[in-house]
C-alpha atoms as a PDB file:
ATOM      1  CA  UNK A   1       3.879 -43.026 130.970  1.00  0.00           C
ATOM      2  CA  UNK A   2       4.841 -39.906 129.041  1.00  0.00           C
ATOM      3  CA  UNK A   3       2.859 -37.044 128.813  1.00  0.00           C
ATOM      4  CA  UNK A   4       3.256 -32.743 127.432  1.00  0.00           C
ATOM      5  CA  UNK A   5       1.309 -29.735 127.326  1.00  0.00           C
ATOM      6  CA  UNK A   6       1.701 -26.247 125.785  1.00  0.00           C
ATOM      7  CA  UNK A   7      -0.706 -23.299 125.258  1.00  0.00           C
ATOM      8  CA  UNK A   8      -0.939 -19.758 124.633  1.00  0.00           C
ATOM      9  CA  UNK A   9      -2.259 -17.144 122.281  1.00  0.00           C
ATOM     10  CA  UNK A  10      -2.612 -16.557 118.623  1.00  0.00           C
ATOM     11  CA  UNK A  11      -2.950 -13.473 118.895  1.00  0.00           C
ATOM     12  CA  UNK A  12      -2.969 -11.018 122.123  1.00  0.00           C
ATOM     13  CA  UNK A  13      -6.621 -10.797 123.619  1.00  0.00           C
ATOM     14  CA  UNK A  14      -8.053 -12.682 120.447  1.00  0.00           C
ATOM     15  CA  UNK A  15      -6.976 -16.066 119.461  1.00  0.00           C
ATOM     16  CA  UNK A  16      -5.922 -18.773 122.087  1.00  0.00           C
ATOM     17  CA  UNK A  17      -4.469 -22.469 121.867  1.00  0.00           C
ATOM     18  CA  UNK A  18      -3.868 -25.387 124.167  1.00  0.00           C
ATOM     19  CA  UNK A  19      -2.326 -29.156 123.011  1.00  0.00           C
ATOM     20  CA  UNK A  20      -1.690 -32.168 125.313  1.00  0.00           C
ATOM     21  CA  UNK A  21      -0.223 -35.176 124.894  1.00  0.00           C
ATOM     22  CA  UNK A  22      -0.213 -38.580 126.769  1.00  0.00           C
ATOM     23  CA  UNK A  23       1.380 -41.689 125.833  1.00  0.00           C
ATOM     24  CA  UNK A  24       0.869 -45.204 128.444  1.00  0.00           C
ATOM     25  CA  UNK A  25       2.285 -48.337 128.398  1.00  0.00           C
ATOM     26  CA  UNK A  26       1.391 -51.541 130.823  1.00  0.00           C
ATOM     27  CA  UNK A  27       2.713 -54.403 130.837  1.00  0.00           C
ATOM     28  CA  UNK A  28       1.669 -57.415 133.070  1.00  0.00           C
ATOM     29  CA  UNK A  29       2.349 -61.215 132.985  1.00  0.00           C
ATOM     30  CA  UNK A  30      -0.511 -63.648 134.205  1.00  0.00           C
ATOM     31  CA  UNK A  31      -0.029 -67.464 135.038  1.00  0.00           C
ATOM     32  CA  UNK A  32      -2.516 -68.398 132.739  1.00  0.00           C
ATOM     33  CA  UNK A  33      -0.859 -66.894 129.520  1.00  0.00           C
ATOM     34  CA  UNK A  34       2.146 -69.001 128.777  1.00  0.00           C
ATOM     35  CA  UNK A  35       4.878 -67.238 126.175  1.00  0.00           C
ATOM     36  CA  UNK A  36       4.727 -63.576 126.645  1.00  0.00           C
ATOM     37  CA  UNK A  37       3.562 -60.277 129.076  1.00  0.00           C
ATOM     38  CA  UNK A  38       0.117 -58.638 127.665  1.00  0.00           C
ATOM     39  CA  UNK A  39       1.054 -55.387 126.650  1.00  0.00           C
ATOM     40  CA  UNK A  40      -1.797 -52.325 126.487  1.00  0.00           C
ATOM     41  CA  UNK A  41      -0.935 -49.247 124.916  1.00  0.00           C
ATOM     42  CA  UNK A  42      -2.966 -46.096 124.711  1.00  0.00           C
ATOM     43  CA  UNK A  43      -1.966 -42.695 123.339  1.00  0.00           C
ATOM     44  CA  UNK A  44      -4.707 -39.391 123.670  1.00  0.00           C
ATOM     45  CA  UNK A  45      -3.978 -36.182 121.401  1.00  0.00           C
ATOM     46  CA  UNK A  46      -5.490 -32.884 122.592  1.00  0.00           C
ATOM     47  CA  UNK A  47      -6.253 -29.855 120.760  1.00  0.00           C
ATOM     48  CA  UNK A  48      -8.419 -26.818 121.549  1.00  0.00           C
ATOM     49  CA  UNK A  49      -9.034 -23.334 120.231  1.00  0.00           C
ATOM     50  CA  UNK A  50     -10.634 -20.625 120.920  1.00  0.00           C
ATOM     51  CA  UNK A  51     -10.948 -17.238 119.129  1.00  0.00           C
ATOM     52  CA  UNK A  52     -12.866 -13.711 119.896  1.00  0.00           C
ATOM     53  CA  UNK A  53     -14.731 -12.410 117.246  1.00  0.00           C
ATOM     54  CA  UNK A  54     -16.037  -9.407 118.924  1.00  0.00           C
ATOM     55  CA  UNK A  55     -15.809  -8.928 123.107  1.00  0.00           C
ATOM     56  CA  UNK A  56     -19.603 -10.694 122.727  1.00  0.00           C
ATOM     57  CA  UNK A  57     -18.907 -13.286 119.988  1.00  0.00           C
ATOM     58  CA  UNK A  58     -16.759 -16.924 120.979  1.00  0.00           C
ATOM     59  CA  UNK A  59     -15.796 -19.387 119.029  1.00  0.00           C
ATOM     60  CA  UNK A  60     -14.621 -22.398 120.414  1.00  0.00           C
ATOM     61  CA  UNK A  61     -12.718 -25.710 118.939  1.00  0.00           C
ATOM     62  CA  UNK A  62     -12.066 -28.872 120.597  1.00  0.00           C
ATOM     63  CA  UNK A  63     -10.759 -31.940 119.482  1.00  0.00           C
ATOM     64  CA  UNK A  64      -9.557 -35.318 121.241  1.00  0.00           C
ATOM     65  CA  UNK A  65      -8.265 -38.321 119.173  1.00  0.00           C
ATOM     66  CA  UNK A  66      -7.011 -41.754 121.298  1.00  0.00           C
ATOM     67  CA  UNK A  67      -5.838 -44.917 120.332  1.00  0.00           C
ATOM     68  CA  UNK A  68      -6.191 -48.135 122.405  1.00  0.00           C
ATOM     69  CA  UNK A  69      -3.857 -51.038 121.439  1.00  0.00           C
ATOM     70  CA  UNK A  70      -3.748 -54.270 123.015  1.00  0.00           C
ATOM     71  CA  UNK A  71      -1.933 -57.137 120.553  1.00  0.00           C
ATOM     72  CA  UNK A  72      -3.073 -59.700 122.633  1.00  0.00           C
ATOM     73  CA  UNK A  73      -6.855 -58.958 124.009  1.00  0.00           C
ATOM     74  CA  UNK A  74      -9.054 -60.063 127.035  1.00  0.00           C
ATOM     75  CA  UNK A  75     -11.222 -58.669 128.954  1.00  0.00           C
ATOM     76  CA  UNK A  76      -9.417 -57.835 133.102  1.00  0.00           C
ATOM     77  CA  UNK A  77     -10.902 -59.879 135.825  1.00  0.00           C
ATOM     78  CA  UNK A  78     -12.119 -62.900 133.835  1.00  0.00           C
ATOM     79  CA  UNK A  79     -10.542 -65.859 134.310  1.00  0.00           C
ATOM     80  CA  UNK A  80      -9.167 -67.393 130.964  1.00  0.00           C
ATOM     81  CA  UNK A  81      -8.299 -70.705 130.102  1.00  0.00           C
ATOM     82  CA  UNK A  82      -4.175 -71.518 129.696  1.00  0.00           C
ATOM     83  CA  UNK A  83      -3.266 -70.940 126.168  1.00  0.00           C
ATOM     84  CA  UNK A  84      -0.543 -69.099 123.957  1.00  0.00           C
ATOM     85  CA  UNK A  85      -0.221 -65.364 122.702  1.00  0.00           C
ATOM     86  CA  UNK A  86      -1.047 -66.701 119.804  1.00  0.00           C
ATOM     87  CA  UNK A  87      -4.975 -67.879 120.679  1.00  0.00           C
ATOM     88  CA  UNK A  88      -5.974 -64.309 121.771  1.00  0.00           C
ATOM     89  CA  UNK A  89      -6.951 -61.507 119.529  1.00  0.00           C
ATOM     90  CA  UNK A  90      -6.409 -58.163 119.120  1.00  0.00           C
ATOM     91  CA  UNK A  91      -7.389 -54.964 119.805  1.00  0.00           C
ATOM     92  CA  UNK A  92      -6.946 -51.639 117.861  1.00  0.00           C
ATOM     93  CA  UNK A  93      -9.106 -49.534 119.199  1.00  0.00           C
ATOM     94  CA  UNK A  94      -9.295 -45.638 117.763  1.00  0.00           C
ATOM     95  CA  UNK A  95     -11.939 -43.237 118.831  1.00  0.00           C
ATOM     96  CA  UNK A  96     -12.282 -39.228 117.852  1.00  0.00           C
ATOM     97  CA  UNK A  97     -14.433 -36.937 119.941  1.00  0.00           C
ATOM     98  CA  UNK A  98     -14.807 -32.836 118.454  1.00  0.00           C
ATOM     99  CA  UNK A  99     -16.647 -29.902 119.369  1.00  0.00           C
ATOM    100  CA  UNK A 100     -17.514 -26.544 117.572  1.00  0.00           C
ATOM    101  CA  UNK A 101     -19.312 -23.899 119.859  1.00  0.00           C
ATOM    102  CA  UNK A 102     -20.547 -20.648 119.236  1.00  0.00           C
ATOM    103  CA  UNK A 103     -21.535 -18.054 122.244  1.00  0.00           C
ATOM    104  CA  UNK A 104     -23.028 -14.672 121.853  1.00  0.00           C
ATOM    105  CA  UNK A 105     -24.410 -11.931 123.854  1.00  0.00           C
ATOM    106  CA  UNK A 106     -26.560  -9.526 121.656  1.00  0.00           C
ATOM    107  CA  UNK A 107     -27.640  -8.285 124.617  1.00  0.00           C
ATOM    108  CA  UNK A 108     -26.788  -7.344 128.033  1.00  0.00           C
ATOM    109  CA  UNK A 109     -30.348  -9.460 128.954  1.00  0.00           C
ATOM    110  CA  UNK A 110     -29.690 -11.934 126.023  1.00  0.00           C
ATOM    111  CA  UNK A 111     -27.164 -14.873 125.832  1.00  0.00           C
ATOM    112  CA  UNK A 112     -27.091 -17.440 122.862  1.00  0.00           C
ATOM    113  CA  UNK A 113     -25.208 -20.525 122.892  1.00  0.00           C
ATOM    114  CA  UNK A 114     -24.345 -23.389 120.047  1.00  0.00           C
ATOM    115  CA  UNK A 115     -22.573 -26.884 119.861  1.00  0.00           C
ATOM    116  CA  UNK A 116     -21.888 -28.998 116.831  1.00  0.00           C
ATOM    117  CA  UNK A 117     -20.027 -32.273 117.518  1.00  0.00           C
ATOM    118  CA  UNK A 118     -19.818 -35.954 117.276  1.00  0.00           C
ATOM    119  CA  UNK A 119     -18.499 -39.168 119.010  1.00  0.00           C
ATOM    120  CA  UNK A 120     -16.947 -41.700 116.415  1.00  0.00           C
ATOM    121  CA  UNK A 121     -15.051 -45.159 116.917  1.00  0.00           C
ATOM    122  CA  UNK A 122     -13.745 -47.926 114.492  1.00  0.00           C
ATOM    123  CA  UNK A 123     -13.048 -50.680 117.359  1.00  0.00           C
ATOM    124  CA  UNK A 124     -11.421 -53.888 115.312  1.00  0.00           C
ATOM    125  CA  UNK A 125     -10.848 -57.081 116.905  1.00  0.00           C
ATOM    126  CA  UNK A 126      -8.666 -59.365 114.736  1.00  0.00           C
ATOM    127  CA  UNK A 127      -6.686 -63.184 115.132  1.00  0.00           C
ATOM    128  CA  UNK A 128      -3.164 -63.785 115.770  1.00  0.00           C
ATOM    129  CA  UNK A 129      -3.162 -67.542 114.330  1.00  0.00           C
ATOM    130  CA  UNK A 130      -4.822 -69.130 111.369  1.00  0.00           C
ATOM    131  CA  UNK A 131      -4.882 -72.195 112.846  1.00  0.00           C
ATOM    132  CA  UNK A 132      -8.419 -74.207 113.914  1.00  0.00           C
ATOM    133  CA  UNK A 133      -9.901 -73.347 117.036  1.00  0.00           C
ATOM    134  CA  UNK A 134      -9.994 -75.802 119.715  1.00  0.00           C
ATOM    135  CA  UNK A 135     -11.039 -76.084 123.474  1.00  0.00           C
ATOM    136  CA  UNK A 136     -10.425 -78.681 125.860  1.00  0.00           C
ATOM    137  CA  UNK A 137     -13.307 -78.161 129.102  1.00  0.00           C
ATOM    138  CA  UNK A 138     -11.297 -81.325 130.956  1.00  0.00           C
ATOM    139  CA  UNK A 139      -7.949 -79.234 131.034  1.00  0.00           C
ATOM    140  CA  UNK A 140      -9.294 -75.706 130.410  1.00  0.00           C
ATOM    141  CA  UNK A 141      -6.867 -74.978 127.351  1.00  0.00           C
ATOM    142  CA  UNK A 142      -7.156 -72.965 124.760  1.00  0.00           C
ATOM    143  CA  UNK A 143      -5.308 -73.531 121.495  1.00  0.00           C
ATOM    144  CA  UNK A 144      -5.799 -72.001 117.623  1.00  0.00           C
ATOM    145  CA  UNK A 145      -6.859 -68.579 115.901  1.00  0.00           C
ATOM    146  CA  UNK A 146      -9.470 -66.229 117.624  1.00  0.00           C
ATOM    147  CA  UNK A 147     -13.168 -64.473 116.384  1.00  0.00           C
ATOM    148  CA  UNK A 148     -12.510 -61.338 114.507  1.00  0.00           C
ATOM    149  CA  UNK A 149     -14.734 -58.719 114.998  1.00  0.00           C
ATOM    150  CA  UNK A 150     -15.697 -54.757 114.707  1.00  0.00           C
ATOM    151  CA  UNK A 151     -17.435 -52.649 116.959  1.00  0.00           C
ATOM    152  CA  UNK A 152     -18.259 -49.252 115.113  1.00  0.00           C
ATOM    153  CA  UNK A 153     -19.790 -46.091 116.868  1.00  0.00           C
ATOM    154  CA  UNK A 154     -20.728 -42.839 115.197  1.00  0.00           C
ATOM    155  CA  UNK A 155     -23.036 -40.309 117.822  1.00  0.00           C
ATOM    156  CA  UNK A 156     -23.054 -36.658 115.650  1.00  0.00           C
ATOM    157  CA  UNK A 157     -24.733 -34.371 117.693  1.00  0.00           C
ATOM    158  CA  UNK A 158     -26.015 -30.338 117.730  1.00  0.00           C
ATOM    159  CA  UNK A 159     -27.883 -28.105 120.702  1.00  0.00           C
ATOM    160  CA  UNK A 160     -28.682 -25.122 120.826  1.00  0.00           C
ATOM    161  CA  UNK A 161     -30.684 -22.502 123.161  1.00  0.00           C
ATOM    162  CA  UNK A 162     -31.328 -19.038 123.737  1.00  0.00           C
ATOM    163  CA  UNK A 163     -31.509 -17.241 127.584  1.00  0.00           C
ATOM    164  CA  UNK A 164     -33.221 -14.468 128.368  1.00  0.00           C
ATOM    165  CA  UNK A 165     -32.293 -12.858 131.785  1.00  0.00           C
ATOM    166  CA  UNK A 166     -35.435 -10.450 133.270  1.00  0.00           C
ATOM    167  CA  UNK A 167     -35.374  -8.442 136.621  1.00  0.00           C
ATOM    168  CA  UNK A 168     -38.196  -6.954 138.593  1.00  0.00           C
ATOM    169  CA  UNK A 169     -40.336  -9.277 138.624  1.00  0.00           C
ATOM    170  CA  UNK A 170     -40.303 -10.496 142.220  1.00  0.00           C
ATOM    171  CA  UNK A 171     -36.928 -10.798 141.904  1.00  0.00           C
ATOM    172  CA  UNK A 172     -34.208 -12.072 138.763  1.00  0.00           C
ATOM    173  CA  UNK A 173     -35.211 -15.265 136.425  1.00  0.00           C
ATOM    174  CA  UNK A 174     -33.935 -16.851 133.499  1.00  0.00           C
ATOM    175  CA  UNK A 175     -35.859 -18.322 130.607  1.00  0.00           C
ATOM    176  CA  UNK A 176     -34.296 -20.352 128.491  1.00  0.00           C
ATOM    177  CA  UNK A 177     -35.775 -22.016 124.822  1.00  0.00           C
ATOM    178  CA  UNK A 178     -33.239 -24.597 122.916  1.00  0.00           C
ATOM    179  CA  UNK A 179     -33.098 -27.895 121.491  1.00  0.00           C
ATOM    180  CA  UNK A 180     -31.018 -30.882 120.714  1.00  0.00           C
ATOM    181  CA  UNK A 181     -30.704 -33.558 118.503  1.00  0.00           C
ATOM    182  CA  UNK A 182     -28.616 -37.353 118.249  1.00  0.00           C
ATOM    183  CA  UNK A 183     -28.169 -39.878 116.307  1.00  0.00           C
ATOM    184  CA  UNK A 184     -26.721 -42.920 117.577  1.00  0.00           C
ATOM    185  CA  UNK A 185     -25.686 -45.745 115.472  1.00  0.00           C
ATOM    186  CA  UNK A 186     -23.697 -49.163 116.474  1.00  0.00           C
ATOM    187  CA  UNK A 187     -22.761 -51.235 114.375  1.00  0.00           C
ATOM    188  CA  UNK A 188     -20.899 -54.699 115.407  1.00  0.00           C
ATOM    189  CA  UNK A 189     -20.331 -57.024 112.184  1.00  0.00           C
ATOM    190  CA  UNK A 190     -18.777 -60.723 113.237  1.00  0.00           C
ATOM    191  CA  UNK A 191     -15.859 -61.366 110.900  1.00  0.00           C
ATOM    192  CA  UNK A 192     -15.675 -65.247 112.137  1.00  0.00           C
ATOM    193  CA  UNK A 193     -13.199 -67.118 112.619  1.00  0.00           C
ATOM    194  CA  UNK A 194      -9.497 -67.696 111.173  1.00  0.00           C
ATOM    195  CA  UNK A 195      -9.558 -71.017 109.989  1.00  0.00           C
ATOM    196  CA  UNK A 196     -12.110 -72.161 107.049  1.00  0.00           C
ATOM    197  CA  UNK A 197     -13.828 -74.032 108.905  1.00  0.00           C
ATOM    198  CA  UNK A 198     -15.256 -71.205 110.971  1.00  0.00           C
ATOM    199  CA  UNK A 199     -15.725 -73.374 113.782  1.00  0.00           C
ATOM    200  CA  UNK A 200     -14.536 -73.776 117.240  1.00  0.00           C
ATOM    201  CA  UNK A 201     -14.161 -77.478 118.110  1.00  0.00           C
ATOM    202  CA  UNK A 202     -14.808 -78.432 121.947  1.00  0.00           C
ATOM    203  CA  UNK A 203     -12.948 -81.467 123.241  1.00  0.00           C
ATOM    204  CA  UNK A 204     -13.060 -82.902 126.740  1.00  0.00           C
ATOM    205  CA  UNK A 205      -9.807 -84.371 127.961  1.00  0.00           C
ATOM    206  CA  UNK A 206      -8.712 -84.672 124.240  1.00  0.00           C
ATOM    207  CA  UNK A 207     -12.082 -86.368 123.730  1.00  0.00           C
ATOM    208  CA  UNK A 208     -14.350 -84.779 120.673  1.00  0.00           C
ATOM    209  CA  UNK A 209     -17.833 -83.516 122.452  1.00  0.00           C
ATOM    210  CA  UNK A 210     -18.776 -81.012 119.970  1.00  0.00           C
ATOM    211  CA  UNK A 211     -18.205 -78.482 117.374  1.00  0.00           C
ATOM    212  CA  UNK A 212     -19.756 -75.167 116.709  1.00  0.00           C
ATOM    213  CA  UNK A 213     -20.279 -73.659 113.146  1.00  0.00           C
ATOM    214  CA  UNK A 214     -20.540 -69.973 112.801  1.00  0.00           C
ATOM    215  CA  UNK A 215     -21.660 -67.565 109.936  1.00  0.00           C
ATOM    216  CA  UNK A 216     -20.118 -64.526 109.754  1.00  0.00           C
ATOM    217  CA  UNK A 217     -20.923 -61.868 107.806  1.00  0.00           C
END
């Protein structure tokens, strides 16, 4: 687990920067996976600026790209079926967060605020083997290529508002008139499976019992 920081100014009483950087690696063996440890490893890249304009204008940048990658995928706490490296997918997992804000005070009574920004993913799941899928329920195995999938996120967003501090009446109070607005889209095409077949073929005790046929798209 390695991580660094740094910051500063730009330029004296105007411009200011911070970075960070973080880089993990686990790695974990489990009875039920045969050949090899599973290995996760995530890095996260920080950036953020922010810059004066005048002592009542802010701008503000932010930005935070991290990448997830797991070579051979499953989900913690289930409780898999023995099999090799080679049966389980994986995971490359990127996802890029960013913020613009503006801030103003026109005013000593008035204070504005804006933020421009969006949440965005590309999440790929993809096989290790080309080899048919097959399941044995008697022995609980696990043998062949994996599903390939995506799982794709994109959230833009903008708000907005304007405050308005009064005194005297009673007392101090704030009104406040803004807005926001989201979009948010997923999108999770199935890929199917390695083989040509697309098909995962379900034995008991080496016995056939059944086959399933997929469409992907």
């Amino acid at each position: 687990d390695f991580t660094a920081d740094a910051g500063g100014y730009l330029k004296k009483d105007r411009a200011w920067w911070d970075g960070a950087y973080r880089s993990s690696v686990v790695e974990q063996r489990y009875a039920w996976l045969q050949d090899e440890p599973s290995r996760i490893a995530a890095t996260v890249v920080t950036l953020k600026g922010t810059y004066l304009l005048t002592p009542r204008q802010k701008l503000i940048g932010y930005v935070q790209h991290q990448l997830l990658d797991q070579p051979r995928f499953f989900i913690v706490g289930t409780n898999p079926p023995f099999q090799t490296s080679d049966a389980l997918p994986s995971l490359r997992y990127p996802v890029t967060v960013w913020k613009g804000e503006y801030t103003a005070a026109p005013a000593d009574a008035v204070y504005v605020e804006g933020r421009v920004g969006s949440y965005r993913s590309r999440g790929a799941v993809t096989f290790n083997s080309p080899g048919p899928r097959i399941m044995d329920v008697g022995v609980n195995t696990v043998s062949g290529g994996s599903s390939a999938f995506e799982r794709l996120i994109d959230r833009p967003q903008i708000n907005g508002s304007v405050s308005f501090l009064k005194a005297g009446w009673a007392g101090s109070h704030t009104f406040r008139i803004g807005g926001e607005y989201m979009n948010d889209r997923v999108d999770a095409p199935f890929h199917g499976y390695s083989h040509p077949c697309n098909c995962v073929s379900i034995l008991n005790n080496g016995e056939p019992a059944q086959v399933q046929v997929f469409l992907s798209s």
